[in-house]
Structure formats: structure tokens, C-alpha cells
N, C-alpha and C. Protein backbone atom coordinates (compact mmCIF):
# COMPACT_ATOMS: atom_id res chain seq x y z
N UNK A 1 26.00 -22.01 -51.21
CA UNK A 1 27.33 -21.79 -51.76
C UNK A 1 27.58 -22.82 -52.85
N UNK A 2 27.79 -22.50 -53.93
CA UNK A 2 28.26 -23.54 -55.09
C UNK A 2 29.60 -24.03 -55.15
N UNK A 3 29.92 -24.82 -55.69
CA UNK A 3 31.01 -25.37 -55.89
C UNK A 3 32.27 -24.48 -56.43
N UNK A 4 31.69 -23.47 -57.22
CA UNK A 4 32.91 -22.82 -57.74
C UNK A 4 33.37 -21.98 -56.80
N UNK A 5 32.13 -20.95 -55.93
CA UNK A 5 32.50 -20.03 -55.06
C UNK A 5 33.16 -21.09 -53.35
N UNK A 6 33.40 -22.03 -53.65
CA UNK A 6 33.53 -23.05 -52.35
C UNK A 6 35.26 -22.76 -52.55
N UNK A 7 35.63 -23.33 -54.01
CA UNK A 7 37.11 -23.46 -54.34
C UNK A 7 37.65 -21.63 -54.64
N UNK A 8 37.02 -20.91 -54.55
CA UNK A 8 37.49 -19.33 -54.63
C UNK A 8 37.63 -19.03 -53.49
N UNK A 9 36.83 -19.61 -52.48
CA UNK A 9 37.35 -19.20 -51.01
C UNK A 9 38.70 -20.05 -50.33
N UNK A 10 39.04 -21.25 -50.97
CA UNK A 10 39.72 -22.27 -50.53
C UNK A 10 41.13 -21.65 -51.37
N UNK A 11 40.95 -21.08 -52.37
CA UNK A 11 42.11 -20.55 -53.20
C UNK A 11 42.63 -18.75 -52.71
N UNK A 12 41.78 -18.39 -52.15
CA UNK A 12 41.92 -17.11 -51.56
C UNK A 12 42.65 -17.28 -50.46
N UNK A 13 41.78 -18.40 -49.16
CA UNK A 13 42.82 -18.40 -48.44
C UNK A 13 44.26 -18.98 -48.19
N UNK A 14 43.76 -20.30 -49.26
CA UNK A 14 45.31 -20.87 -49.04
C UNK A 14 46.45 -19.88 -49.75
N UNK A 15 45.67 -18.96 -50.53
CA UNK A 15 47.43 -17.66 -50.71
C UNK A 15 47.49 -16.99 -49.92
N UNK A 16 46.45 -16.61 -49.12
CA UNK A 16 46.75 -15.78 -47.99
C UNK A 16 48.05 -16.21 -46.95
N UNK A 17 47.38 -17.49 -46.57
CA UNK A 17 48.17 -18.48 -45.20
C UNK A 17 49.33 -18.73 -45.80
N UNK A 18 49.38 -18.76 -47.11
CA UNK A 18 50.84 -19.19 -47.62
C UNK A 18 51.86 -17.96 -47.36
N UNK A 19 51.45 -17.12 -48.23
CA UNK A 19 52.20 -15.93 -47.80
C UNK A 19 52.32 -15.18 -46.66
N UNK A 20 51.66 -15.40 -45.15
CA UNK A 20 51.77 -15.14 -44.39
C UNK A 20 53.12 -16.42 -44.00
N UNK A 21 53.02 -17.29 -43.98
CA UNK A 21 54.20 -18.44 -43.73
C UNK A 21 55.35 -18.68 -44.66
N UNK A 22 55.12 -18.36 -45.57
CA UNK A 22 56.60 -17.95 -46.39
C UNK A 22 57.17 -16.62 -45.95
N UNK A 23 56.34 -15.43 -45.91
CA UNK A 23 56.66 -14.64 -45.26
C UNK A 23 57.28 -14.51 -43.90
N UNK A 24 57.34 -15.01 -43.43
CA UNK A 24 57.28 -15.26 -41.97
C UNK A 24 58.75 -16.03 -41.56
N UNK A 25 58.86 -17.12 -42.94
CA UNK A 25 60.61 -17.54 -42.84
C UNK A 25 60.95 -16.73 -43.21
N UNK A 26 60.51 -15.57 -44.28
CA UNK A 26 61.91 -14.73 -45.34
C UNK A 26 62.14 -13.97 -44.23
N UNK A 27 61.23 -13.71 -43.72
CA UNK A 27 61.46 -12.19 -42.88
C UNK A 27 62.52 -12.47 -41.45
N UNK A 28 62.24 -13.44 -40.78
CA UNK A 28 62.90 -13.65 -40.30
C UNK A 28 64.86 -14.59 -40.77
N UNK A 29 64.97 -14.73 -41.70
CA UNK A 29 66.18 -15.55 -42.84
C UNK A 29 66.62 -14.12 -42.83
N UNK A 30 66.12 -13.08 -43.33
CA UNK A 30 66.32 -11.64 -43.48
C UNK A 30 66.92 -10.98 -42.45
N UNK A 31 66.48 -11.15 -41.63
CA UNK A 31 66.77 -10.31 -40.63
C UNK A 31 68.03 -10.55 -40.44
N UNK A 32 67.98 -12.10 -40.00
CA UNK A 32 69.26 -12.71 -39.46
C UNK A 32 70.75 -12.66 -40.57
N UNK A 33 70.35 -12.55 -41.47
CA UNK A 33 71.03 -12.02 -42.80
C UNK A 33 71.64 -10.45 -42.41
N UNK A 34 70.83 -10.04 -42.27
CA UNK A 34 71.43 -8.75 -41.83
C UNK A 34 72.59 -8.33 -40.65
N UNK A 35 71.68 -9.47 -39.39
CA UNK A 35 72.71 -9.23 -38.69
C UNK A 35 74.38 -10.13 -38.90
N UNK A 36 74.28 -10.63 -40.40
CA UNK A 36 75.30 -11.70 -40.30
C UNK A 36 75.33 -13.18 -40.16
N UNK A 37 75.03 -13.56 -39.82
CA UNK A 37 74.91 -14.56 -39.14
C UNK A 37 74.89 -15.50 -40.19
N UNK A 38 76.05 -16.88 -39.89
CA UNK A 38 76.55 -17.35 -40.99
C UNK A 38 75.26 -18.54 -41.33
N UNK A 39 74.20 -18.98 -40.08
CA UNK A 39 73.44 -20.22 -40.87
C UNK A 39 72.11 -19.36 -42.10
N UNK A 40 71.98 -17.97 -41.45
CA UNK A 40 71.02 -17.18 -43.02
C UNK A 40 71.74 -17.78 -44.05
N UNK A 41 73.50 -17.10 -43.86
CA UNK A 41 73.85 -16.82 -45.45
C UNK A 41 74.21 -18.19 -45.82
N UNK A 42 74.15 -19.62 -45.19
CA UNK A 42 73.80 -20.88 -45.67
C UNK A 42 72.51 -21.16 -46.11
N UNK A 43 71.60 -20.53 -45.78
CA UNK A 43 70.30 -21.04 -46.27
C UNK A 43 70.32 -19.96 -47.51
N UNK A 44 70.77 -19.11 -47.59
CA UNK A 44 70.40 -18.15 -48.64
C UNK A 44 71.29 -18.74 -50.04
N UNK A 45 72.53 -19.24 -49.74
CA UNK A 45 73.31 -19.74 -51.02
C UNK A 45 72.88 -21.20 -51.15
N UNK A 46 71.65 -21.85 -50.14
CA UNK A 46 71.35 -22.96 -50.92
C UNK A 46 70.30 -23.12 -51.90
N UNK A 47 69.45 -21.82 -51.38
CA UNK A 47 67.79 -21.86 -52.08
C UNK A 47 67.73 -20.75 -53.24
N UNK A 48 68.85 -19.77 -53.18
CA UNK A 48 68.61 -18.57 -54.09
C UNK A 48 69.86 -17.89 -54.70
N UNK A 49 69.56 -17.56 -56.16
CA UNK A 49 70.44 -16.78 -56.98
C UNK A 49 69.59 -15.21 -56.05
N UNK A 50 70.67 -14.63 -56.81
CA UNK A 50 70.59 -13.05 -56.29
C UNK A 50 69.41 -12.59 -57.07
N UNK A 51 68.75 -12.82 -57.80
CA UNK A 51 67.35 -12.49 -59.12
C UNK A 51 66.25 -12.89 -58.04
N UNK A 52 66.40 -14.18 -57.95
CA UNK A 52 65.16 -14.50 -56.94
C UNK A 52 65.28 -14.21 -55.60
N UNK A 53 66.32 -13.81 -54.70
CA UNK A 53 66.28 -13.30 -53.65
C UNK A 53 65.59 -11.83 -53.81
N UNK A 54 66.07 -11.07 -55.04
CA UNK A 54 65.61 -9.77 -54.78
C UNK A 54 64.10 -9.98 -55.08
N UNK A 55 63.41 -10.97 -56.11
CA UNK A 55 61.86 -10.68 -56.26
C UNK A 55 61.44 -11.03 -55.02
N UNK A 56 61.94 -12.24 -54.00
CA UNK A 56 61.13 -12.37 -53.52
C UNK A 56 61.32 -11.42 -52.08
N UNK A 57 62.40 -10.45 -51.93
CA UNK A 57 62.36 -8.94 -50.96
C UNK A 57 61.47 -7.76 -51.19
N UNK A 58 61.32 -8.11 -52.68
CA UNK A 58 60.04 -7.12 -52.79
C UNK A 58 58.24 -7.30 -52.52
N UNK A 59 58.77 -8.75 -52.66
CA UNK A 59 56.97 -9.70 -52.55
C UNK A 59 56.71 -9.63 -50.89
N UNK A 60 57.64 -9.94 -50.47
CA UNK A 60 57.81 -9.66 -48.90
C UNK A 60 58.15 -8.90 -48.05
N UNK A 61 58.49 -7.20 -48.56
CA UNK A 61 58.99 -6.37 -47.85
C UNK A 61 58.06 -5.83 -46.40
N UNK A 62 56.86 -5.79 -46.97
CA UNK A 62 55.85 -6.13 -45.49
C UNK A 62 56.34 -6.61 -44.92
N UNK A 63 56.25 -7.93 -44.73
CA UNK A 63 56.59 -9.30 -43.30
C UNK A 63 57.96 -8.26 -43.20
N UNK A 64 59.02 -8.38 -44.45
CA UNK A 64 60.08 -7.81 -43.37
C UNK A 64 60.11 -6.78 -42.40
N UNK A 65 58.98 -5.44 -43.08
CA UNK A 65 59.03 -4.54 -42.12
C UNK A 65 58.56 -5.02 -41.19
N UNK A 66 57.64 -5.82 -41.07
CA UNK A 66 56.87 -5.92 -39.58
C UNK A 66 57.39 -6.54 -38.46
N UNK A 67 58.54 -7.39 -39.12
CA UNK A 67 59.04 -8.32 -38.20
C UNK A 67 60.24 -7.81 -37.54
N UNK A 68 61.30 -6.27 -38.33
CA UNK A 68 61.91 -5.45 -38.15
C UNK A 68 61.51 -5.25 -37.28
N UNK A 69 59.83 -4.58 -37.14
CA UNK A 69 59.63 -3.52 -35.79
C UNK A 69 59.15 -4.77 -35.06
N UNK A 70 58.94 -5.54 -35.14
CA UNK A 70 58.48 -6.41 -33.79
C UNK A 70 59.98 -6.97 -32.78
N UNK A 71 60.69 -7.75 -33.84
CA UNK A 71 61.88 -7.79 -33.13
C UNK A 71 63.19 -7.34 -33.35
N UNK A 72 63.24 -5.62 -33.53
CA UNK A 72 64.21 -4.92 -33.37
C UNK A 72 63.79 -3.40 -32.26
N UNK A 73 62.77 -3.15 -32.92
CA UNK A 73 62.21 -1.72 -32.51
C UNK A 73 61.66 -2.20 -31.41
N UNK A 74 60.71 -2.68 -31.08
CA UNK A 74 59.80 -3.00 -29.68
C UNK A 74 60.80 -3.66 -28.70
N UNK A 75 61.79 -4.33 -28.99
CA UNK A 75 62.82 -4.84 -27.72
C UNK A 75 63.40 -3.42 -27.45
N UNK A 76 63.90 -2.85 -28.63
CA UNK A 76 64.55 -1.76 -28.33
C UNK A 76 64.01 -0.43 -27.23
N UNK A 77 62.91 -0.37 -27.81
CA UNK A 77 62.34 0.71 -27.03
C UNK A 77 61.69 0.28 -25.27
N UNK A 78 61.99 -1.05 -25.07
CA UNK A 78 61.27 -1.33 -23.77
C UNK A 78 62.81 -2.11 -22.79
N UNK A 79 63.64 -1.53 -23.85
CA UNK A 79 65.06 -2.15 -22.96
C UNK A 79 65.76 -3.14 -22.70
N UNK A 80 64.76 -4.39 -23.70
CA UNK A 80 65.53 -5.59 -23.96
C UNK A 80 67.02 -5.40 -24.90
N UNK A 81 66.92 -4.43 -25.70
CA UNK A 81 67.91 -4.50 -26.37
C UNK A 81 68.89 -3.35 -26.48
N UNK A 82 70.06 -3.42 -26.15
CA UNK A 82 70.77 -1.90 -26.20
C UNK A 82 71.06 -1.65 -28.02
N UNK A 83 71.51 -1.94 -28.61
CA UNK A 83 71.52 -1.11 -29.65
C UNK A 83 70.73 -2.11 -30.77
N UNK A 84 69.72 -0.96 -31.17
CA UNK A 84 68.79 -2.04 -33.00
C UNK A 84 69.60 -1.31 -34.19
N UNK A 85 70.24 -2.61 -34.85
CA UNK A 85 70.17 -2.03 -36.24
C UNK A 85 69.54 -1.13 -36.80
N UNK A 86 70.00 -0.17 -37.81
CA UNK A 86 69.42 0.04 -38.91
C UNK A 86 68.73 -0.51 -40.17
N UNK A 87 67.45 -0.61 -40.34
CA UNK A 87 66.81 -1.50 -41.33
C UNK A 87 67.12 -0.87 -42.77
N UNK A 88 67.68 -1.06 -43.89
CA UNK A 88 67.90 -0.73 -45.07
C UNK A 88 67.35 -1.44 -46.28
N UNK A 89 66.58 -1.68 -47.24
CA UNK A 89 66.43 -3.22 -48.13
C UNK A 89 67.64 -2.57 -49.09
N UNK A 90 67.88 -1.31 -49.22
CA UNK A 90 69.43 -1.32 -50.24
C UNK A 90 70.54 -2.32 -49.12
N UNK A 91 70.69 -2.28 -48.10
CA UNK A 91 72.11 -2.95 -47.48
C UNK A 91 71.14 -4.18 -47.35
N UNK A 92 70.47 -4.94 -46.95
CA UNK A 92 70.07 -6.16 -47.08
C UNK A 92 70.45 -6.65 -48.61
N UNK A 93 70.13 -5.99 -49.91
CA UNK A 93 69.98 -6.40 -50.61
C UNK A 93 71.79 -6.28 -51.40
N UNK A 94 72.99 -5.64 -50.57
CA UNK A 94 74.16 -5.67 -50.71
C UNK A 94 74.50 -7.09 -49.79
N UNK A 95 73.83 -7.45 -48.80
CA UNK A 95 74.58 -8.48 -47.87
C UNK A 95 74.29 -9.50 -48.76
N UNK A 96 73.22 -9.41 -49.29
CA UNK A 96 72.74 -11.13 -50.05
C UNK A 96 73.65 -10.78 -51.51
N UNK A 97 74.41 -9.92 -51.86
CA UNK A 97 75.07 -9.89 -53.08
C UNK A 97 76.23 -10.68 -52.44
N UNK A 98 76.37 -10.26 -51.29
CA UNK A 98 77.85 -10.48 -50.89
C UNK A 98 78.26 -11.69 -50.72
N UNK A 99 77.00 -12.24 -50.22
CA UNK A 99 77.07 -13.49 -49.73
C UNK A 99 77.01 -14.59 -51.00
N UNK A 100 75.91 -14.57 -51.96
CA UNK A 100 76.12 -15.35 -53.04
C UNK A 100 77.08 -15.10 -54.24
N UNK A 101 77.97 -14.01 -53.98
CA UNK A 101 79.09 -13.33 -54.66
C UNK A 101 78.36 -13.74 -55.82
């Protein structure tokens, strides 16, 4: 293995792991955004204008879906949870208007 193909694997994965862990706060910041919850919409009016919230809902709409069905749909369907939201990225992407007015 040479040196260049050493740092192409080291640069591959560190975007991978990154975006799995950035992902991983948005999606969950998101969620909780959705349901309201006033410490999201503190973290959301400290780190983001409404421009960069929306690029980065689209860079991450994966993690969000996944984390949707992990902890909305799968509690739901096994009875932890009586009623799951509706997942929308148009009304997510009205709550974070609302919130950074």
C-alpha cells in the first residue's frame, strides 16, 4: 500500500464516520424539533440561519429518515408508544422557520 492510497483510505473513512456522527446529532436535534421541544429550538437558533439548516436537512435526510423509523415507527408498532408523529421535511422545515423567525 503506498502512501497516497494509505491517506485515500484515511480520507474516505474519516467522511464516512463524520457523517454518520453529525448525522446522528441532526437527526436526532430534528426530531426533537419536531416534537417541539424548546432545548432543539435553542440549539437550532444558536448554530443555524434558516439557509444552513435547510442544506444541511437535505445532506442528512437519510439519518433523519432512519432515525424517524427507529425511534418513532418501531416503538410505535411494538406498543411502546401510543401515538407517532407524522414525519414531514416540508413541516420540519416550517418549525425551523418558525423558530429562527
Amino acid at each position: 500500500m503506498s502512501d497516497l492510497e494509505y491517506w485515500e483510505y484515511v480520507l474516505l473513512i474519516g467522511s464516512i464516520l463524520t457523517y454518520l456522527c453529525w448525522g446522528f446529532v441532526f437527526a436526532v436535534q430534528a426530531l426533537l424539533l419536531m416534537h417541539g421541544r424548546p432545548e432543539a429550538v435553542e440549539w437550532l437558533k444558536k448554530r443555524y440561519t434558516y439557509r444552513s439548516f435547510m442544506r444541511e436537512m437535505r445532506i442528512f435526510l437519510p439519518m433523519i429518515v432512519l432515525f424517524y423509523l427507529l425511534l418513532e415507527i418501531v416503538p410505535g408498532m411494538i406498543g411502546l408508544e401510543d401515538s407517532v408523529i407524522r414525519f414531514s421535511p416540508k413541516e420540519l422545515a416550517e418549525r425551523a422557520e418558525e423558530a429562527l423567525g
